[in-house]
N, C-alpha and C. Protein backbone atom coordinates (compact mmCIF):
# COMPACT_ATOMS: atom_id res chain seq x y z
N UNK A 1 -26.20 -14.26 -37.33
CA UNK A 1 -27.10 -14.47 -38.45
C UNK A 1 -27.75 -13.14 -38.83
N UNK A 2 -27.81 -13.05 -40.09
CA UNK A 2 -28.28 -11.40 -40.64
C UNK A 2 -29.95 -12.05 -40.75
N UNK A 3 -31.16 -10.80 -40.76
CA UNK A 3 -32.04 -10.67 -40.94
C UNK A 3 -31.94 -10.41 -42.34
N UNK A 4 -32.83 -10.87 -43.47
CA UNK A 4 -33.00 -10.69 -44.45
C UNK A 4 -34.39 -9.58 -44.79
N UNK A 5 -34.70 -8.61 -45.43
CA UNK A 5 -36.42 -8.08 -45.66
C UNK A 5 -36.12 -8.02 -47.20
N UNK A 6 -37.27 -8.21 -47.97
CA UNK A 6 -37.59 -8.53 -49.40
C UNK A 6 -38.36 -7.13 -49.62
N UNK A 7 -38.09 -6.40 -50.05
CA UNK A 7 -38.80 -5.14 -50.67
C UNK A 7 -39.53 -4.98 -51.78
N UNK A 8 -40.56 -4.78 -52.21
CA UNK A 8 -41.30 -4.34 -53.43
C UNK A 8 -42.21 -2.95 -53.36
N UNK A 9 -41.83 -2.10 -54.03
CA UNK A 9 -43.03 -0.91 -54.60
C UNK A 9 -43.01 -1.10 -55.81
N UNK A 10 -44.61 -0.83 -55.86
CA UNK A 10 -45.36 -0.66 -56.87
C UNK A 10 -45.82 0.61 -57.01
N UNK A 11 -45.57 1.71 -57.97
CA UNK A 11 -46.50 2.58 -58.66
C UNK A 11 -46.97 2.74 -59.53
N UNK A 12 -48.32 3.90 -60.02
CA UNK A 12 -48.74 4.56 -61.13
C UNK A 12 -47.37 4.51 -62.36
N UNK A 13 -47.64 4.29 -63.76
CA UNK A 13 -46.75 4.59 -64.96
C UNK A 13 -47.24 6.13 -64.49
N UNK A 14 -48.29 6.67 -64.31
CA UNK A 14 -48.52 8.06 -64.08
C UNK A 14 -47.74 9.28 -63.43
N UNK A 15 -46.89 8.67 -62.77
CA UNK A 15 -46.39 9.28 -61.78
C UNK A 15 -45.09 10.01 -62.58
N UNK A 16 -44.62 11.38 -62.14
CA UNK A 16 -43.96 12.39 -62.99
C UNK A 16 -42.50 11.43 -63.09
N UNK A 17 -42.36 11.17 -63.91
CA UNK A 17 -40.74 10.37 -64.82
C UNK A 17 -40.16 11.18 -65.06
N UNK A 18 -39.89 12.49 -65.49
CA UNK A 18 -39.10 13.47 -65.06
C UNK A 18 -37.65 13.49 -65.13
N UNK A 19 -37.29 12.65 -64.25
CA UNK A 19 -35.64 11.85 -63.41
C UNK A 19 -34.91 12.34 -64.60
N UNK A 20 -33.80 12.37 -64.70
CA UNK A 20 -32.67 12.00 -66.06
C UNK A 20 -32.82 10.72 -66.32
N UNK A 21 -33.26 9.58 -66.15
CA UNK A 21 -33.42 8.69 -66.58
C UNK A 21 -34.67 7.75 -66.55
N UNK A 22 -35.08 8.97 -66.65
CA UNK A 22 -37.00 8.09 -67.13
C UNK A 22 -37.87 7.47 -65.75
N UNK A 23 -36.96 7.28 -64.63
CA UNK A 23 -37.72 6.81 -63.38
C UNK A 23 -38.43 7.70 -63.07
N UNK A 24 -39.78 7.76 -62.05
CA UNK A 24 -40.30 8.70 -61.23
C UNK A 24 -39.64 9.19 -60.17
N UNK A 25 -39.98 10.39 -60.24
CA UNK A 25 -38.74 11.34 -59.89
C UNK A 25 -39.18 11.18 -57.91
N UNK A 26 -40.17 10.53 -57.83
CA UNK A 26 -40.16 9.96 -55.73
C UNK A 26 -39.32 8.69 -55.92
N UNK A 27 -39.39 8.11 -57.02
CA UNK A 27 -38.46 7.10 -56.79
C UNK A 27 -37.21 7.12 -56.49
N UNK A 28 -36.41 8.35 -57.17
CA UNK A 28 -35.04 8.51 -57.21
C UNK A 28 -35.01 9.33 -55.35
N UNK A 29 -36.00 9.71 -54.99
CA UNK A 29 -36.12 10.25 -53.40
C UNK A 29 -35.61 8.98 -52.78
N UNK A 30 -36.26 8.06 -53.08
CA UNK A 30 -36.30 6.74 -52.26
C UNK A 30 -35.14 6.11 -52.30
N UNK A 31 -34.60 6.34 -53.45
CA UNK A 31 -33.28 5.72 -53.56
C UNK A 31 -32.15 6.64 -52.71
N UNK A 32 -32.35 7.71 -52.70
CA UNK A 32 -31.28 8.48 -51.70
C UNK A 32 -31.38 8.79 -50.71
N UNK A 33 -33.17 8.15 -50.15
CA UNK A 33 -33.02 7.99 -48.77
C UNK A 33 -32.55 6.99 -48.43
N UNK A 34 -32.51 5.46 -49.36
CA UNK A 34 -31.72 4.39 -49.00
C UNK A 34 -29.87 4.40 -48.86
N UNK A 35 -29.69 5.00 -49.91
CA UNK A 35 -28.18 5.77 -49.85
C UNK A 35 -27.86 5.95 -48.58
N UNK A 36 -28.10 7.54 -47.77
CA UNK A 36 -28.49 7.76 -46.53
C UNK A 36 -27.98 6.72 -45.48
N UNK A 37 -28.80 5.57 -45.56
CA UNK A 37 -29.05 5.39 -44.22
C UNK A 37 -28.61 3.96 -44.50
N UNK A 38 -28.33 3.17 -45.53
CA UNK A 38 -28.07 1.96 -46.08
C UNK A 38 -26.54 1.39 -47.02
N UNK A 39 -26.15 2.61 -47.48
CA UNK A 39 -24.88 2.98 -48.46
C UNK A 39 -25.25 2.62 -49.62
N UNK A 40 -24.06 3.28 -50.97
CA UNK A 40 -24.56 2.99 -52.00
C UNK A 40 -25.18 2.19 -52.65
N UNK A 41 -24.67 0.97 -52.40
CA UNK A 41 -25.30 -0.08 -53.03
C UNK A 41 -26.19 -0.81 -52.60
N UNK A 42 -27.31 -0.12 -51.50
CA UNK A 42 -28.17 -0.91 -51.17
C UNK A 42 -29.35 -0.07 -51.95
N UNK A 43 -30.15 -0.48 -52.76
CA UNK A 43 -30.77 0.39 -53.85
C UNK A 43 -31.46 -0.64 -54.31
N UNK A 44 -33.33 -0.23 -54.73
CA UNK A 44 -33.72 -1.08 -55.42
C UNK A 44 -33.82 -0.91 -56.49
N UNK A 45 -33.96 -2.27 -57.51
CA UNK A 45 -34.03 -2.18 -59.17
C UNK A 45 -35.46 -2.18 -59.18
N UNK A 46 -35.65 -1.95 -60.76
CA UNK A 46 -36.83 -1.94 -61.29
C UNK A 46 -36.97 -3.24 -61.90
N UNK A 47 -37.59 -4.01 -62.11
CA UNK A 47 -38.26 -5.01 -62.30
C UNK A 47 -39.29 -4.89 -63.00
N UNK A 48 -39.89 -4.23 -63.86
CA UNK A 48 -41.39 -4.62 -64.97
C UNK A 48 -40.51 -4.79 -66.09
N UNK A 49 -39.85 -4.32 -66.39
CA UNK A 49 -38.83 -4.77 -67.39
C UNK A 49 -38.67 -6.83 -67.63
N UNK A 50 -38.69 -7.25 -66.22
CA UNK A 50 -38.62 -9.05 -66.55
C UNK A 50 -39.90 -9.34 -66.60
N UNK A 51 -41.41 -8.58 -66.38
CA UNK A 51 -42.54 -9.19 -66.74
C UNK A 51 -42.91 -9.68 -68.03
N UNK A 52 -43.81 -11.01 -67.94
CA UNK A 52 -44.17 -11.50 -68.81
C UNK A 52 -45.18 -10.75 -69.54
N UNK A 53 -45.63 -11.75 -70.34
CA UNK A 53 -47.07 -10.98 -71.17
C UNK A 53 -46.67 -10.21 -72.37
N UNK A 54 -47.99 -10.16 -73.04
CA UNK A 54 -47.65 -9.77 -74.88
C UNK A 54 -47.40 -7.62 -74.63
N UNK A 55 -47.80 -7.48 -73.30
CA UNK A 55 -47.78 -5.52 -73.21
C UNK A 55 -47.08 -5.14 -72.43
N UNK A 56 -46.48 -4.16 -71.80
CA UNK A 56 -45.68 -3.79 -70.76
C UNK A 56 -46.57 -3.11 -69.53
N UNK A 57 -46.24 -3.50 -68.85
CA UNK A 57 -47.76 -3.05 -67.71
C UNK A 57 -47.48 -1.55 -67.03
N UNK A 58 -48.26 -1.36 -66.84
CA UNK A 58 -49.21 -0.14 -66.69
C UNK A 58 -48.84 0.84 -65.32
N UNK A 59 -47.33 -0.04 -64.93
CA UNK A 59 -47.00 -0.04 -63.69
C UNK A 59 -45.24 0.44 -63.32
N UNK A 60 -44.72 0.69 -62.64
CA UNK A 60 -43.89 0.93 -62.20
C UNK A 60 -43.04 -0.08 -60.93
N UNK A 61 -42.28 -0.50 -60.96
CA UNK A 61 -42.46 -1.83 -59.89
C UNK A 61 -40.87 -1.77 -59.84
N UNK A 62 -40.12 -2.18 -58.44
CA UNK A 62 -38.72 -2.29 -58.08
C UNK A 62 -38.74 -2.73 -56.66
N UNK A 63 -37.74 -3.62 -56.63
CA UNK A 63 -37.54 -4.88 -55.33
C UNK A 63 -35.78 -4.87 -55.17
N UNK A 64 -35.78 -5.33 -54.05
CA UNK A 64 -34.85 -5.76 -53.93
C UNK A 64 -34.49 -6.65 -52.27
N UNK A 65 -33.66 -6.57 -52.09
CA UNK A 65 -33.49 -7.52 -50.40
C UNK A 65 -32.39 -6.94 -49.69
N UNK A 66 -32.81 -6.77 -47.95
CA UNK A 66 -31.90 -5.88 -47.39
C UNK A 66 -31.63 -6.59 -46.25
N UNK A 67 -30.41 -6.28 -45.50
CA UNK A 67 -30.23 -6.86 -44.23
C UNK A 67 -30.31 -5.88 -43.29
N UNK A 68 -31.10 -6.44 -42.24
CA UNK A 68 -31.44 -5.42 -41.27
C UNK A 68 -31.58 -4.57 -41.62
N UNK A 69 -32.93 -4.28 -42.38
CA UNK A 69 -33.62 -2.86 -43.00
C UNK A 69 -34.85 -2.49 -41.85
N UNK A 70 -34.58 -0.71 -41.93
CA UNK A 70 -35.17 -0.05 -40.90
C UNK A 70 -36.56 0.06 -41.65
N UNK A 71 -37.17 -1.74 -41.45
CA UNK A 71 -39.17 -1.33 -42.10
C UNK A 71 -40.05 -0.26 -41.82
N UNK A 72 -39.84 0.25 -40.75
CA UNK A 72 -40.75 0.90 -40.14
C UNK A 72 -40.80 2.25 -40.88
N UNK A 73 -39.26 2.47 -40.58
CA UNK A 73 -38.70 4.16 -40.93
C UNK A 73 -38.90 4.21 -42.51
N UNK A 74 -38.60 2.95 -43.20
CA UNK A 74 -38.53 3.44 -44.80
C UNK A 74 -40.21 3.17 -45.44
N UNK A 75 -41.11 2.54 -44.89
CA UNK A 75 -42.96 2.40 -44.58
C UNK A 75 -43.13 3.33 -44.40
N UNK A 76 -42.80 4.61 -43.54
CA UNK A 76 -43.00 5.84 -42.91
C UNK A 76 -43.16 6.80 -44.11
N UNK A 77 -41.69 6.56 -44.39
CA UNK A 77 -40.87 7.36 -45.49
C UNK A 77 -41.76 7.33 -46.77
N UNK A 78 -41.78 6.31 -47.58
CA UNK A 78 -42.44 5.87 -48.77
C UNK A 78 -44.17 6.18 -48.56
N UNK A 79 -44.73 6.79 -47.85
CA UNK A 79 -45.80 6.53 -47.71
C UNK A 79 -46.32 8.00 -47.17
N UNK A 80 -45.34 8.92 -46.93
CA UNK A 80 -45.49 10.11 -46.53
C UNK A 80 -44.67 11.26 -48.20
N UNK A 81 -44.66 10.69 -48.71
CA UNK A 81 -44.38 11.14 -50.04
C UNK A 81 -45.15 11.86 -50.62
N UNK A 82 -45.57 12.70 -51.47
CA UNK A 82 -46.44 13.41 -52.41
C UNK A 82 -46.87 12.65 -53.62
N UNK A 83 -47.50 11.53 -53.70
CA UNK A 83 -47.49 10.59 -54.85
C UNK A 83 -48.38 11.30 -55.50
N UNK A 84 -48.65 11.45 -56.94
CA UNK A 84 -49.44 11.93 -57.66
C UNK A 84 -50.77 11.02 -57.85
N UNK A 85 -51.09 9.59 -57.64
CA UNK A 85 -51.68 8.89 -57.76
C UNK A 85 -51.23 8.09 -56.59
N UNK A 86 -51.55 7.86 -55.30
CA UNK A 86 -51.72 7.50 -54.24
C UNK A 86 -52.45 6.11 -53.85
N UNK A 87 -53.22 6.01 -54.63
CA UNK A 87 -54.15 4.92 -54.32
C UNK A 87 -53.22 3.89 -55.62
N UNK A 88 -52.22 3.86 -56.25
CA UNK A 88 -51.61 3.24 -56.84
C UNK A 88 -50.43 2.93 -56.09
N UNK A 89 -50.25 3.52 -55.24
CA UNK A 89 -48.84 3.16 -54.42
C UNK A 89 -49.31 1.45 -53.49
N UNK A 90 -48.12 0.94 -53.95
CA UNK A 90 -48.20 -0.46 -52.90
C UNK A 90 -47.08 -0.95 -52.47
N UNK A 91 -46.49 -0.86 -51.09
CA UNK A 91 -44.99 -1.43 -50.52
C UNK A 91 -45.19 -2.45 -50.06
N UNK A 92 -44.87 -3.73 -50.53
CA UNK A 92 -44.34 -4.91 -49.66
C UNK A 92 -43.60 -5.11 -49.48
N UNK A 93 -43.64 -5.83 -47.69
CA UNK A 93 -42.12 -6.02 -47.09
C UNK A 93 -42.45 -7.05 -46.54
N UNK A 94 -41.09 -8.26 -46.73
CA UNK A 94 -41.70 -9.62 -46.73
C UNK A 94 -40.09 -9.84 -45.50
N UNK A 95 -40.21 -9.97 -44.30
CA UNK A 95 -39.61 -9.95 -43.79
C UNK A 95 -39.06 -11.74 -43.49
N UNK A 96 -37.78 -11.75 -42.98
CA UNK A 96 -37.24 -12.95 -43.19
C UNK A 96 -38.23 -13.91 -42.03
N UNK A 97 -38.30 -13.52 -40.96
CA UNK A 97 -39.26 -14.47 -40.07
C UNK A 97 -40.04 -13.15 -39.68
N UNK A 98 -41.31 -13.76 -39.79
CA UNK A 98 -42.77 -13.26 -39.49
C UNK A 98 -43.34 -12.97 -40.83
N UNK A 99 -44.53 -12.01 -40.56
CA UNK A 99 -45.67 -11.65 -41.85
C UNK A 99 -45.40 -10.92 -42.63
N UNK A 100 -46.04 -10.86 -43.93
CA UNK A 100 -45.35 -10.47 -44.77
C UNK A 100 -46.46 -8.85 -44.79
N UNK A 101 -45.90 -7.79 -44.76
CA UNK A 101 -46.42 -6.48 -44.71
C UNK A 101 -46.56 -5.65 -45.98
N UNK A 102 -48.16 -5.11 -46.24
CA UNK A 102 -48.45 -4.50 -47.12
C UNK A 102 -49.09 -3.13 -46.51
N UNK A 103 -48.24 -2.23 -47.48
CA UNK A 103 -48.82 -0.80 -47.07
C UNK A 103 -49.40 -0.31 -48.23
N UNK A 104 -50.29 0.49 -48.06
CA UNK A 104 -51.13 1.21 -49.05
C UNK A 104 -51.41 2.93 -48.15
N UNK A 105 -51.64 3.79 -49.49
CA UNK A 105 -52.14 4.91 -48.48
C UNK A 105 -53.56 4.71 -47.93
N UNK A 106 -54.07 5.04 -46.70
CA UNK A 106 -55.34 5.37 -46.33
C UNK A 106 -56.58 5.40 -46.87
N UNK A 107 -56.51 6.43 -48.09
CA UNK A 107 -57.48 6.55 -48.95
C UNK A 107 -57.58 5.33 -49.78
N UNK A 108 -56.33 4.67 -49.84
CA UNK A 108 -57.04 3.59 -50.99
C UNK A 108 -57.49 2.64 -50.48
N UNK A 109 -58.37 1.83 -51.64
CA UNK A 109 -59.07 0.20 -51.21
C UNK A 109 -58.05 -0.72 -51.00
């Protein structure tokens, strides 16, 4: 039986977009540290694109679901980054059995 983990980050729209294709340019980090250590196609999408509501939010947001994902190492990873807005960073990892884990940096509320 595979372990399933449910991934979500959330960032700042603030954060340098840069990329060739409009993402924040730690995001595209994140994605090739998943590359790395996961293979190509384990990669998360962006998601504010399916939010509801009459505005597009203010946010940056991409999920996806992994089997037997190294939480610890990619929590480590995502969180030791240079975020330009830090206290906007939010990773949840909703693991298949047990609690569901939220990281934030230090400084934030």
């Amino acid at each position: 039986m595979s372990v399933v983990s449910g991934v979500v980050l959330c960032t700042s729209s603030a954060e340098d977009c840069s990329s060739p294709n409009g993402r924040p340019v730690l995001f595209e980090r994140i994605q090739e540290w998943l590359a790395e250590r996961a293979g190509p196609f384990q990669q998360l999408n962006s998601v504010e694109d399916s939010f509801g509501g009459s505005k597009h939010p203010q946010m940056f947001v991409a999920g996806g679901g992994f089997k037997h994902f190294p939480e610890d190492d990619f929590a480590t990873y995502v969180m030791s980054l240079p975020w330009q807005n830090p206290e906007n960073v939010v990773l949840v990892i909703e693991p298949e059995e047990g609690a569901t884990r939220v990281f934030r940096h230090e400084n934030s509320n």
